[in-house]
Protein backbone atom coordinates (compact mmCIF):
# COMPACT_ATOMS: atom_id res chain seq x y z
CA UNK A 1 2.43 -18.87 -6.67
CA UNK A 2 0.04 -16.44 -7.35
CA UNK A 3 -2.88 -18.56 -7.23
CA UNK A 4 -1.85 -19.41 -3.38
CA UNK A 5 -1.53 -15.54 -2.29
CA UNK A 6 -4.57 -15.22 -3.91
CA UNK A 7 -6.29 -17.73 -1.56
CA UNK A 8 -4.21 -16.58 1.27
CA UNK A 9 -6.06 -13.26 0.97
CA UNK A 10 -9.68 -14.56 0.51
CA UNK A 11 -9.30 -16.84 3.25
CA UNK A 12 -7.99 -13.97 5.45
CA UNK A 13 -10.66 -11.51 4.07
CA UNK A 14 -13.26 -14.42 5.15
CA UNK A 15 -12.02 -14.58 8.49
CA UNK A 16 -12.09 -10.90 8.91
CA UNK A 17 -15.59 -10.14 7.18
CA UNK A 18 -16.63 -13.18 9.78
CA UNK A 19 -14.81 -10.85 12.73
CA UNK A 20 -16.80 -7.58 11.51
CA UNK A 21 -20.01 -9.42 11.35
CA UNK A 22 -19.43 -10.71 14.86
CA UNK A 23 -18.11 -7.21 16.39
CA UNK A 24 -21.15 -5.14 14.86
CA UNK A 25 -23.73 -8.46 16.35
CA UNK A 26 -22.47 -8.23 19.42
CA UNK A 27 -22.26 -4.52 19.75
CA UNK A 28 -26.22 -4.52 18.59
CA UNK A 29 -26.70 -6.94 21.15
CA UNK A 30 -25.29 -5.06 23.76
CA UNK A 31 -27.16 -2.30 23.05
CA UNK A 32 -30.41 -4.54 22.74
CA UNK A 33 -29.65 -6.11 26.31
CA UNK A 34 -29.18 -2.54 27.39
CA UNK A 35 -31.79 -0.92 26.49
CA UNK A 36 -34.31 -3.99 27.56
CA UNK A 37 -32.82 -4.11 30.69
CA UNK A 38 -30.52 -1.48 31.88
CA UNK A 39 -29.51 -0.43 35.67
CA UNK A 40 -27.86 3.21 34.81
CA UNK A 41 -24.24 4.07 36.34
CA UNK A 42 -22.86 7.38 37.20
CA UNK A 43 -21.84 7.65 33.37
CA UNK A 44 -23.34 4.69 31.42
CA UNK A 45 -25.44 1.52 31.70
CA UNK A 46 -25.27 -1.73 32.48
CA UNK A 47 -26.85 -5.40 32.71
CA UNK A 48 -25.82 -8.19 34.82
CA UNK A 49 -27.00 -11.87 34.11
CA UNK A 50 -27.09 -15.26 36.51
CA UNK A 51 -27.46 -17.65 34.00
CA UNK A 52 -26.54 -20.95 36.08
CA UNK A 53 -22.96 -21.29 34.92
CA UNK A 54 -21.90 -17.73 36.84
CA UNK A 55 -22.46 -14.22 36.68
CA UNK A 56 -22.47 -11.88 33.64
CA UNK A 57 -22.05 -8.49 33.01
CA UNK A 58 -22.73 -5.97 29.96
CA UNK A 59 -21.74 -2.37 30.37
CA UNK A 60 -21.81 0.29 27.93
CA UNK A 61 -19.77 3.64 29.13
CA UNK A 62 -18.66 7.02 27.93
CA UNK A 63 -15.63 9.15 28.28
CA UNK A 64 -14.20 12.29 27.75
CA UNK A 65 -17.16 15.43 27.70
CA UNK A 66 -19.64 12.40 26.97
CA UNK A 67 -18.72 10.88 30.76
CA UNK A 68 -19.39 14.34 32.22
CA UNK A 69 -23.20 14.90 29.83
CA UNK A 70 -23.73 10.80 30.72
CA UNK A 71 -23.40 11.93 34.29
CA UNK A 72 -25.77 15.22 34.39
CA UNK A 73 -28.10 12.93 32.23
CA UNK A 74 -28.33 10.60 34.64
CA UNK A 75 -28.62 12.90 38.06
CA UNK A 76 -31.79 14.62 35.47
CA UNK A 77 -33.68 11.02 35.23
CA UNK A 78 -32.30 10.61 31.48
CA UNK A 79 -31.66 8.31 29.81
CA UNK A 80 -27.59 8.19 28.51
CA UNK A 81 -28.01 5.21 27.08
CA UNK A 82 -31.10 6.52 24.77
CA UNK A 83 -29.46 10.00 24.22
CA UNK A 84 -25.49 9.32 23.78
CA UNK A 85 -25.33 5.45 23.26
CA UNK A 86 -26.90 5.70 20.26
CA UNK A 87 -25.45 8.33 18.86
CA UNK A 88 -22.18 6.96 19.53
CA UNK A 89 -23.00 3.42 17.98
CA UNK A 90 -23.90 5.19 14.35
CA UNK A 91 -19.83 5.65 13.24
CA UNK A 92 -19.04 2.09 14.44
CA UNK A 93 -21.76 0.68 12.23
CA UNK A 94 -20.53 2.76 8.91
CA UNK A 95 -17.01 1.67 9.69
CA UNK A 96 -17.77 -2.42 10.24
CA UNK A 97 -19.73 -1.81 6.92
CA UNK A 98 -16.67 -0.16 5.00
CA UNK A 99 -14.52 -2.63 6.82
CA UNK A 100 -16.84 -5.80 5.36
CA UNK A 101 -17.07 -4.23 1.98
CA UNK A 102 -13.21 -3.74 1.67
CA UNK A 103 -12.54 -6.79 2.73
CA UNK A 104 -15.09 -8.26 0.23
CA UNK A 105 -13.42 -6.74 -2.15
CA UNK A 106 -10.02 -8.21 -1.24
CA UNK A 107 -12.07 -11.69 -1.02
CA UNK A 108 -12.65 -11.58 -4.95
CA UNK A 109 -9.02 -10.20 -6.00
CA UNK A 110 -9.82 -6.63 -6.26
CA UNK A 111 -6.51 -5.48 -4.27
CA UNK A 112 -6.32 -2.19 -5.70
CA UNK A 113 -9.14 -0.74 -7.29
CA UNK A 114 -11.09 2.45 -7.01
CA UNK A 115 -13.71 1.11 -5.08
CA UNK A 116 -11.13 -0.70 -2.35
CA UNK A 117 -9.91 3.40 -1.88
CA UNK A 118 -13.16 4.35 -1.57
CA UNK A 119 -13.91 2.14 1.49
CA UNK A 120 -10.58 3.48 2.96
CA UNK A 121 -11.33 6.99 2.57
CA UNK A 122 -14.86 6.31 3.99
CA UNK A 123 -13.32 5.44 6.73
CA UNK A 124 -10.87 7.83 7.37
CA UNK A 125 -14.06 10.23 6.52
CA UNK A 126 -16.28 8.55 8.92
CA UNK A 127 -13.77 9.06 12.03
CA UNK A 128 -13.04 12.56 10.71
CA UNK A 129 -16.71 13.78 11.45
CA UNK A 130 -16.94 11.60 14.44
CA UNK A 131 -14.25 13.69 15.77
CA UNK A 132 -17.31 16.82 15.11
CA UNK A 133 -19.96 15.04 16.51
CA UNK A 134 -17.66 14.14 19.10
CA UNK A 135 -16.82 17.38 20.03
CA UNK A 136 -20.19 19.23 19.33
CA UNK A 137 -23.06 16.55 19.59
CA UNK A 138 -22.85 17.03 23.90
CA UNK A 139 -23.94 20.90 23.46
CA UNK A 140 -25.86 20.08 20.78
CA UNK A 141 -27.94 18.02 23.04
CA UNK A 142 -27.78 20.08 25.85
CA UNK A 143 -29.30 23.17 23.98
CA UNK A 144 -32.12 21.06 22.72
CA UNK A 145 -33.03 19.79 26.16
CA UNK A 146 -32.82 23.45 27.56
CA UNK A 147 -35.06 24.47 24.19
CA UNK A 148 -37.70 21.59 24.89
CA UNK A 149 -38.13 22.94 28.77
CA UNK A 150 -36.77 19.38 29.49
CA UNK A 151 -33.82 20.41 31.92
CA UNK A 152 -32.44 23.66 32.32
CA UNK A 153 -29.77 22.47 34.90
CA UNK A 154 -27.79 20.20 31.97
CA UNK A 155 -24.40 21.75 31.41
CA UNK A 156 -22.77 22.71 28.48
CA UNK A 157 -19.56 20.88 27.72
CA UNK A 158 -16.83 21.37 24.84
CA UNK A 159 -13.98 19.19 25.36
CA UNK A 160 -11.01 17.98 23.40
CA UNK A 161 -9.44 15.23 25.07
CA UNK A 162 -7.16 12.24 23.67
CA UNK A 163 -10.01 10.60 22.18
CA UNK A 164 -10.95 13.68 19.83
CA UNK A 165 -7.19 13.50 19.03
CA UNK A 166 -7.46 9.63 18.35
CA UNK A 167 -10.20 10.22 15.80
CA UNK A 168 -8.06 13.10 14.63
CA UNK A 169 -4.94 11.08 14.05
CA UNK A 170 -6.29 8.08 12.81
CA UNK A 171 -8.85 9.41 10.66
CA UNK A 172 -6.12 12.31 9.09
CA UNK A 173 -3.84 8.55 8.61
CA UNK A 174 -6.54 6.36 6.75
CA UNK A 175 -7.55 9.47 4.90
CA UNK A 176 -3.58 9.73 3.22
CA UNK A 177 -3.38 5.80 2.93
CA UNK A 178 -6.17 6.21 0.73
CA UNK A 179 -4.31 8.97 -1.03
CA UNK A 180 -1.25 7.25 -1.34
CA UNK A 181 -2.99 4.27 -2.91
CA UNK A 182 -4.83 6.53 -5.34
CA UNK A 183 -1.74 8.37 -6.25
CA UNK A 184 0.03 4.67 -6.97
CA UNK A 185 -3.24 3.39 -9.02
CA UNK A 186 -2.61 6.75 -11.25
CA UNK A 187 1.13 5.86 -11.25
CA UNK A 188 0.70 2.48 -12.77
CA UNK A 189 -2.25 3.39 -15.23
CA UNK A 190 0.32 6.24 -16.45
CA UNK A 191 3.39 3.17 -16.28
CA UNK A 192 1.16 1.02 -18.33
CA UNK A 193 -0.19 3.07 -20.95
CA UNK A 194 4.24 4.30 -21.31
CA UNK A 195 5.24 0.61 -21.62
């Protein structure tokens, strides 16, 4: 019996290391096709493709104070894509790499170990400063273009909208998860070493 969950969970952990590997691919190739060949929107870029078979779009856009900086960027002959996109790409790509690690743990058995709740809490870390680069990277930004003499008419944005609180929530959740299975790894160390 346990030799079956046990292959249950590698084959799951396969499928879903497979499903990181493609989301972080085709995120990078987004970004590639973007940045190669990019017709800017009012807050974001995009592609589109004939290939024969029918049309195809790619799009990348922002929200929240980053739609509002994406826009000014855009109306000063910047570049969003170069100056937000990437930025906002970085936590994705620490996050599929937590995500492939954890689940490569869970591939070879290790259900609850130290190093599974340190991919969780890595996590839960990684959206917790996203929610501060979030939240500070646009006037960030903004002062170093008004520094460089690049554009003075950029405004400065602080915003806190329901993504910020996303981050917030589900970061602040992962984070105790990761405490919870900590405090249960202690739990049955102690159990074991009273039995």
């Amino acid at each position: 019996m346990v030799s079956q969950v046990m292959n249950k969970i590698s084959l799951i952990s396969r499928l879903v290391k497979g499903l990181v590997v493609f989301l972080a691919s085709l995120q990078l190739l987004t970004f590639v096709i973007l940045a190669s060949s990019t017709s800017n929107t009012d807050a974001g870029s995009s592609a589109s493709f004939d290939n024969g078979l029918g049309h195809s779009m790619v799009e990348v856009s922002f929200d929240g104070a980053w739609h509002d900086l994406a826009v000014a960027l855009e109306r000063n002959d910047l570049s969003s894509l170069g100056l937000l996109g990437i930025v906002e790409a970085i936590p994705y790509f620490f996050i599929y790499y937590f995500l492939y690690r954890l689940f490569s743990l869970y591939q070879r058995g290790s259900i609850f170990s130290q190093l599974n709740i340190r991919c969780v809490k890595a996590i839960g870390t990684t959206l917790l400063v996203w929610l501060f680069v979030s939240v500070f990277y646009p006037i960030a930004l903004v002062l170093v273009l008004r520094l460089l003499n690049i554009s003075d008419q950029l405004p400065f944005i602080f915003m806190i909208g329901s993504t910020e609180i996303t981050y917030l929530i589900s970061g602040l959740v992962i984070y105790v998860i990761a405490w919870i299975m900590q405090e249960a790894l202690t739990l049955k160390s102690e159990q074991e070493l009273v039995i």
